[in-house]
Protein backbone atom coordinates (compact mmCIF):
# COMPACT_ATOMS: atom_id res chain seq x y z
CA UNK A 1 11.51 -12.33 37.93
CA UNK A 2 13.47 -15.75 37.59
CA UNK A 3 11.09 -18.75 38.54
CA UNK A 4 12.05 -22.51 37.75
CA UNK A 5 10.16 -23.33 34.23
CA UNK A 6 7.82 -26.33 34.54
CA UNK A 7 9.67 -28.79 33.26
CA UNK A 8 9.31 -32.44 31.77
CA UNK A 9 12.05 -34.42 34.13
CA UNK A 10 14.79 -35.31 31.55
CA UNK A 11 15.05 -38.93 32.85
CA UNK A 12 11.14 -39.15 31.55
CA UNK A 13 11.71 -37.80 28.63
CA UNK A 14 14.17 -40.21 27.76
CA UNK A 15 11.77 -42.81 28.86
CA UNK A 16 9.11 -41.90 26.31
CA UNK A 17 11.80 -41.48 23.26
CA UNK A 18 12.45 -45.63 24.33
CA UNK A 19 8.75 -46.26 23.25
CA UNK A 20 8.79 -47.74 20.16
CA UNK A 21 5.08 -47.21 19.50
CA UNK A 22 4.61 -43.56 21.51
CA UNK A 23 4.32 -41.73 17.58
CA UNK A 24 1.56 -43.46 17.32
CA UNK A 25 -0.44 -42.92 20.49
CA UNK A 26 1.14 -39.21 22.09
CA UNK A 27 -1.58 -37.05 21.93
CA UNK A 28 -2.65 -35.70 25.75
CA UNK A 29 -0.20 -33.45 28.23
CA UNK A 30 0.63 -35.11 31.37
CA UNK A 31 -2.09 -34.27 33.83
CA UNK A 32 0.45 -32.49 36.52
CA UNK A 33 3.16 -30.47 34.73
CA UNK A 34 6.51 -31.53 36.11
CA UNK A 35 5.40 -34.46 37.61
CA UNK A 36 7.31 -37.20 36.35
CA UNK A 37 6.01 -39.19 33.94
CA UNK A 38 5.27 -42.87 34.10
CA UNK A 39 4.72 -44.94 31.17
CA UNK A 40 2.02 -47.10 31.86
CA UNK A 41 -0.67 -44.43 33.27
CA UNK A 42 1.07 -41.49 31.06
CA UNK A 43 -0.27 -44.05 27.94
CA UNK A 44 -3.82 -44.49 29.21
CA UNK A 45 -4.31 -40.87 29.51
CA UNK A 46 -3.57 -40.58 25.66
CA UNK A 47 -7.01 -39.59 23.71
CA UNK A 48 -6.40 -40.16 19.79
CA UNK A 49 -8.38 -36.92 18.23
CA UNK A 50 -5.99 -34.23 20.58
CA UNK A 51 -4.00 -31.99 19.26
CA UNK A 52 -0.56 -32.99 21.15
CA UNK A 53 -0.40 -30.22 23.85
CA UNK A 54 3.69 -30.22 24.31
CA UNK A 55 5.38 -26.98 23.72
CA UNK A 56 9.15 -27.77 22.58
CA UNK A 57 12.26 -25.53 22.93
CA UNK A 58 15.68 -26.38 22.97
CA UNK A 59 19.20 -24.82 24.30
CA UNK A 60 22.74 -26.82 24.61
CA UNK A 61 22.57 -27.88 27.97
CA UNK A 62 19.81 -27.69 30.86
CA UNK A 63 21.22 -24.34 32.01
CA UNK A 64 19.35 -21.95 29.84
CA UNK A 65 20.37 -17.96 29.84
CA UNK A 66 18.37 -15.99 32.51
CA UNK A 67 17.21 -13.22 29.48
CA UNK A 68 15.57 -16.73 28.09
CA UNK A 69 14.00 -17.33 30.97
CA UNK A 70 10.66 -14.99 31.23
CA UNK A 71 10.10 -15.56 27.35
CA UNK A 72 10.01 -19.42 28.86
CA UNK A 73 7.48 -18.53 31.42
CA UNK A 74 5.08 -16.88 28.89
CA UNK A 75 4.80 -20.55 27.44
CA UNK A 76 3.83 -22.13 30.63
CA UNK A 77 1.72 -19.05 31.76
CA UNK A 78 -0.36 -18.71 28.51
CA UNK A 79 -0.82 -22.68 28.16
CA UNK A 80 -1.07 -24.47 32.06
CA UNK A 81 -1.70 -27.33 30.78
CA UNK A 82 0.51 -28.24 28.09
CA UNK A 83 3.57 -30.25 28.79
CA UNK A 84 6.52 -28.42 28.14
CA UNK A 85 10.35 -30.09 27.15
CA UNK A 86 13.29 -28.08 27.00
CA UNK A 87 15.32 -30.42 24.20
CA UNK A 88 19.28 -30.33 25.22
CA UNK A 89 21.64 -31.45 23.02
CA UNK A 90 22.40 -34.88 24.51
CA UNK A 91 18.91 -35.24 23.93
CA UNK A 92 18.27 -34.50 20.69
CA UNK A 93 21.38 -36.43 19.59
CA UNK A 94 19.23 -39.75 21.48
CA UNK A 95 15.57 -38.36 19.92
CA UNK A 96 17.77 -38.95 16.26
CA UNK A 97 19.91 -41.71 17.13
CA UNK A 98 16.63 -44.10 18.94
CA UNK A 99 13.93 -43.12 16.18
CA UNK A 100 15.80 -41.80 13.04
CA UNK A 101 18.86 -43.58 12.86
CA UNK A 102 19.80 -43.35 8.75
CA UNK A 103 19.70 -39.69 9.68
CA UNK A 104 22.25 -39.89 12.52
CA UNK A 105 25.31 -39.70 9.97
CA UNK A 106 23.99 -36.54 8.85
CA UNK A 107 23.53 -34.80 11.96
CA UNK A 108 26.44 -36.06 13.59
CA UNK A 109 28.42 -34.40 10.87
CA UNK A 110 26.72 -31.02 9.89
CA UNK A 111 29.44 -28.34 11.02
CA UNK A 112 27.48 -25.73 12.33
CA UNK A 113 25.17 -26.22 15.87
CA UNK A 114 22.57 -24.18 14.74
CA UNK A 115 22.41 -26.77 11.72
CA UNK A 116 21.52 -29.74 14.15
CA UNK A 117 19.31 -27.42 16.35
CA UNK A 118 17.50 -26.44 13.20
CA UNK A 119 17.09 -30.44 11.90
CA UNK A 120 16.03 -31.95 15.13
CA UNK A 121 12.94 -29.64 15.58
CA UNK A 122 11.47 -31.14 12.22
CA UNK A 123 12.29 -34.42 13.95
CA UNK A 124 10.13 -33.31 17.41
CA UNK A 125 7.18 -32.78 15.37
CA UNK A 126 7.57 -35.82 13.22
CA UNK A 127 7.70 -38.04 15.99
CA UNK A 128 5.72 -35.77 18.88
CA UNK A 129 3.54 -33.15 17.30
CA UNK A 130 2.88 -30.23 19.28
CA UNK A 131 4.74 -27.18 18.90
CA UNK A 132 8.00 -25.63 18.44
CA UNK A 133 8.76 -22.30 19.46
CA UNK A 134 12.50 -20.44 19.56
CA UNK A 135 13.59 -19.65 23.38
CA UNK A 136 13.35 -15.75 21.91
CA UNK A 137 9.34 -16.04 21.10
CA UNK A 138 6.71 -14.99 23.74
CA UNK A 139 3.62 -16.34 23.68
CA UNK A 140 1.22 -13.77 23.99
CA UNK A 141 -2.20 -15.97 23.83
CA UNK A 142 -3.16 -19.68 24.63
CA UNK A 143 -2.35 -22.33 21.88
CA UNK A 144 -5.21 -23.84 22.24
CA UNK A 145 -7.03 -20.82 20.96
CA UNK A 146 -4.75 -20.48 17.86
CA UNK A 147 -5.38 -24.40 17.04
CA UNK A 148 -9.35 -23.69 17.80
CA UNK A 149 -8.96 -20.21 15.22
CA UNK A 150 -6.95 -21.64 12.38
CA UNK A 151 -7.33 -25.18 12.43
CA UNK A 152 -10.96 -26.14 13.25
CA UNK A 153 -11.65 -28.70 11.18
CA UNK A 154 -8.65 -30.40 12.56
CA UNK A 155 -10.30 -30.01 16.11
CA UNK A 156 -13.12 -31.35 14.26
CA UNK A 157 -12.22 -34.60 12.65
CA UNK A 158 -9.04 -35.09 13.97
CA UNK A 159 -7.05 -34.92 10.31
CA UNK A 160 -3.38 -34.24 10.24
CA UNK A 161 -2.30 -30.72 10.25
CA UNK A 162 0.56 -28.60 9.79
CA UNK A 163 0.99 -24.77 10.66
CA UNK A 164 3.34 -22.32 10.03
CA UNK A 165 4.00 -18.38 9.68
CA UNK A 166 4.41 -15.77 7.37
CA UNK A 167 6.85 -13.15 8.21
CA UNK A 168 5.73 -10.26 5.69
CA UNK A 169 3.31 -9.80 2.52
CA UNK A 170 6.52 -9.93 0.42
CA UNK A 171 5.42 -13.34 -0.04
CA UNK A 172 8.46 -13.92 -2.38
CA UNK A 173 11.10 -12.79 0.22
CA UNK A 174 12.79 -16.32 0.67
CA UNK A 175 13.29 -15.89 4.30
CA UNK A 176 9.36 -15.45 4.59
CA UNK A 177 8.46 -18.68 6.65
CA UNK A 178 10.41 -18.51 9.22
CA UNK A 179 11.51 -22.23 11.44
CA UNK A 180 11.24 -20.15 14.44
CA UNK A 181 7.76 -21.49 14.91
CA UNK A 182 5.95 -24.42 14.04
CA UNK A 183 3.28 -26.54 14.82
CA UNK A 184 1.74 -29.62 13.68
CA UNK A 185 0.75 -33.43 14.15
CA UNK A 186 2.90 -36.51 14.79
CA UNK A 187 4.07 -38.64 11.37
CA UNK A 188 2.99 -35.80 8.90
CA UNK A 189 4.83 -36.30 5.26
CA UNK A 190 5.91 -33.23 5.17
CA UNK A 191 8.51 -32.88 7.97
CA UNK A 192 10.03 -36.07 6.44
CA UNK A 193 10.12 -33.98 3.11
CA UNK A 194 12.43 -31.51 5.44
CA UNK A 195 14.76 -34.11 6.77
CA UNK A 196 15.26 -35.19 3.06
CA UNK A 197 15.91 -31.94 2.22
CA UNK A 198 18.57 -31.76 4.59
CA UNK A 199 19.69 -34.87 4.05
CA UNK A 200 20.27 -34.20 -0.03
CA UNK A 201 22.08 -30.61 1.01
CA UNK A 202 24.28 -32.52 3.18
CA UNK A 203 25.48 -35.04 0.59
CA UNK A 204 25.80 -32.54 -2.13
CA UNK A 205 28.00 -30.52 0.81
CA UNK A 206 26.08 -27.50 0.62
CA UNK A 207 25.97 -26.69 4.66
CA UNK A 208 27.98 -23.55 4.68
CA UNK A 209 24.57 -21.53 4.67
CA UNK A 210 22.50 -22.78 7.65
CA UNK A 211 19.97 -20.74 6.44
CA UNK A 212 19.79 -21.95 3.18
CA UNK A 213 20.61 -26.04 4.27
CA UNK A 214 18.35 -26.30 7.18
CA UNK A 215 16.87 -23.08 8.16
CA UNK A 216 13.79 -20.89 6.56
CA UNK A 217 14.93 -20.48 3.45
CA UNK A 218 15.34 -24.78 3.23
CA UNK A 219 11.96 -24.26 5.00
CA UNK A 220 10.02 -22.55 2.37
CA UNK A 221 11.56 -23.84 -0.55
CA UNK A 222 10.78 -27.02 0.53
CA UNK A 223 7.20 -26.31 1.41
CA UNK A 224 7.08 -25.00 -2.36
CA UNK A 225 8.26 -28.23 -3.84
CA UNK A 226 5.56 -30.16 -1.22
CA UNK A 227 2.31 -28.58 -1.99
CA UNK A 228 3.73 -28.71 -6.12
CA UNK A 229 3.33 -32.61 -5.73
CA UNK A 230 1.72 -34.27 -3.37
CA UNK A 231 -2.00 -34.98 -3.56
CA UNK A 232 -4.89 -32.56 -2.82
CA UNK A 233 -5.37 -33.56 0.66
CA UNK A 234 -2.01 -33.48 1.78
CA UNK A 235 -1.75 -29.95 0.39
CA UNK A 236 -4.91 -29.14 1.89
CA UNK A 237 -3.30 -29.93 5.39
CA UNK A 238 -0.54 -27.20 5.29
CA UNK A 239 -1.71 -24.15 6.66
CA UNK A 240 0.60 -20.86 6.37
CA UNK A 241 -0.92 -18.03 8.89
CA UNK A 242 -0.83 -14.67 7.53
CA UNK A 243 1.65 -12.05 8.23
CA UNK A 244 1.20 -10.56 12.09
CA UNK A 245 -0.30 -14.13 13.24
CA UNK A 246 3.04 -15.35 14.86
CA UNK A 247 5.70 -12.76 13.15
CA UNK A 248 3.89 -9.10 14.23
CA UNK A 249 7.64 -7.97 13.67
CA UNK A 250 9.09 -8.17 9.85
CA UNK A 251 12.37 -7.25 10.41
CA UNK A 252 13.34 -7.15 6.39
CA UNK A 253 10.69 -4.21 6.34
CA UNK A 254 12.18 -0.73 6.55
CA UNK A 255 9.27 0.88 5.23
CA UNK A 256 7.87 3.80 7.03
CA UNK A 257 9.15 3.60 11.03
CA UNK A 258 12.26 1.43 11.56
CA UNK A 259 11.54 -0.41 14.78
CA UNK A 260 14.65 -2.85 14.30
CA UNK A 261 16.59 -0.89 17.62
CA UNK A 262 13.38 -1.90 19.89
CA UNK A 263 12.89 -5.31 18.62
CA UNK A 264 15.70 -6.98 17.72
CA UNK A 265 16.71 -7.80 21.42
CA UNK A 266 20.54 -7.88 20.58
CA UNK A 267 20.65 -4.36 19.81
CA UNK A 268 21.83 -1.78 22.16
CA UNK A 269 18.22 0.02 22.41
CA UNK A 270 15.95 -3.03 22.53
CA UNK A 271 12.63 -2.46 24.71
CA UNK A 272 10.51 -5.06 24.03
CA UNK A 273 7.50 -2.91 25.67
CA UNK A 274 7.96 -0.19 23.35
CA UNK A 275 8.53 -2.72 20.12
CA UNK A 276 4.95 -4.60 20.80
CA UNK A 277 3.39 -1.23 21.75
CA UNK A 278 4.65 -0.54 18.06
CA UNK A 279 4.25 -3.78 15.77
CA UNK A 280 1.94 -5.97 18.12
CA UNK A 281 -1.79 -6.04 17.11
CA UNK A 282 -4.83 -7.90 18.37
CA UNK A 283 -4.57 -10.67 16.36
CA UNK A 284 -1.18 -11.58 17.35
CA UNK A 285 -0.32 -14.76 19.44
CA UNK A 286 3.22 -14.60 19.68
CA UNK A 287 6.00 -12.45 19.17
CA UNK A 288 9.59 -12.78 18.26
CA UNK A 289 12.37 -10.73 18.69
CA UNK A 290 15.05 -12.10 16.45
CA UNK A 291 18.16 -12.67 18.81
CA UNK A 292 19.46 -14.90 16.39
CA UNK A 293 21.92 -16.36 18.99
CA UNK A 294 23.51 -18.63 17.31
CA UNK A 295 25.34 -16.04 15.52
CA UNK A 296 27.31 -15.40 18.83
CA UNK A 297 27.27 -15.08 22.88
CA UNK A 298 25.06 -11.67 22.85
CA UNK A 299 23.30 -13.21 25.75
CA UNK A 300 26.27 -13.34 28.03
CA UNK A 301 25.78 -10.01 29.08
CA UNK A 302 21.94 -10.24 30.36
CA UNK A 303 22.96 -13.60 32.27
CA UNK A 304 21.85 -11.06 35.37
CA UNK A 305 18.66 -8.97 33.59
């Protein structure tokens, strides 16, 4: 059933991206979700050892596809309290041009939209923390149990943090960590080692594979190059769930029982009750079911579902 998601006001939004020091202090959700926010007590309810409890997502425009919307609502259900932003594009475009400005170029000029969607979420958890999540994941258990589970000593000393996914045990496959998910703390190196990467691709004109310029595989080859030089702590802070964490479904599997017709939601035969029936296990906390639609309008036709 269609409800309206909880959503940060746009016009506060906006307000916070003006803040020139909010990277610094963001760490605490806004105590009523969709309340609007106001600077001055939003600030003082800021604690500095939280992990930022925002949930990101982003879609052109405010008007998001109704076969989005109930994927949305598992976000907000699972995790009350978190504040949650829907990103639009006007607003990313501000988030880059406000805070990130030698990047704007760049972005402005990438020729694909799924490029700039893909950029900007390293830029949300550069400057916010929190976490990202693609408008096709459900979140199937609270956040703040995940954090708790695989980043304790985080909770425990307050040290930057960055998490990600594996897809499958073919820990070679290049597509294998996945930028459909990803969480972390505000002004970590590494998702200015991303924007570099992007950044180099760009100049060298290699953006006719978003994939490959700004998606997973930019992703994990640039997570390989990270932990290959920078110090031990650093390294230390990137932490890479194992497969069936956030991905139960590896689509480049074909092994055994082909459940690519349930799960891949674009597909004539998709039933995403059967598909988690078939790939979801216990230890899952989300699960993603690969509409990749930026490849085309496949929503269009569950506008009414």
């Amino acid at each position: 059933m269609f409800r309206t998601p909880r959503i940060v006001p746009a016009i506060s939004v906006l307000f916070l991206l003006s803040l020139a020091s909010f990277v610094n202090v963001i760490r605490k959700t806004v105590p009523v979700l969709g309340a609007p926010i106001h600077g001055q007590s939003y600030l003082a309810e800021l604690q500095a050892n939280d992990f930022p409890k925002i949930i990101h997502q982003s879609w052109k425009t405010s008007k998001v596809p109704m076969r989005f919307q109930k994927w949305i609502n598992t976000w907000q259900d699972q995790n009350p309290e978190w504040t949650y932003i829907l990103w639009t594009d006007e607003m990313n475009r501000l988030l880059i041009a406000n805070h990130y400005p030698w990047a704007l170029s760049t972005y402005d000029n990438l020729p694909l939209p799924i490029e700039r969607a893909d950029m900007v979420r390293y830029f949300y958890l550069h400057r916010f923390g929190g976490i990202y999540a693609d408008l096709d994941m459900e979140c199937l258990e609270s956040m703040n149990k995940l954090i708790m589970t695989y980043a304790p000593d985080y909770i425990a000393n307050g040290s930057a943090v960055v998490l990600l996914g594996h897809m499958s045990e073919d820990y070679e496959f290049e597509h294998n960590i996945p930028n459909a998910w990803m969480a972390g703390t505000p002004g970590h190196s590494f998702w200015m080692h991303m924007a570099n990467t992007i950044l180099e691709a760009a100049n060298q004109n290699a953006t006719d594979n978003a994939e490959k310029t700004t998606g997973p595989v930019a992703l994990k080859n640039t997570l390989m190059k990270y932990v290959a030089t920078v110090g031990a702590e650093d390294r230390d802070s990137i932490r890479v769930l194992p497969p069936g964490i956030i991905y139960p479904h590896d689509w480049h599997d074909y092994a055994g029982e082909d459940v690519g017709p349930i799960c891949w939601a674009k597909n004539e035969g998709f039933d995403e009750v059967k598909c988690k029936e078939a790939v979801v296990t216990r230890k899952a906390f989300t699960m993603t079911y690969w509409t990749h639609s930026w490849e085309g309008d496949w929503y269009k036709g569950y506008d009414n579902a």
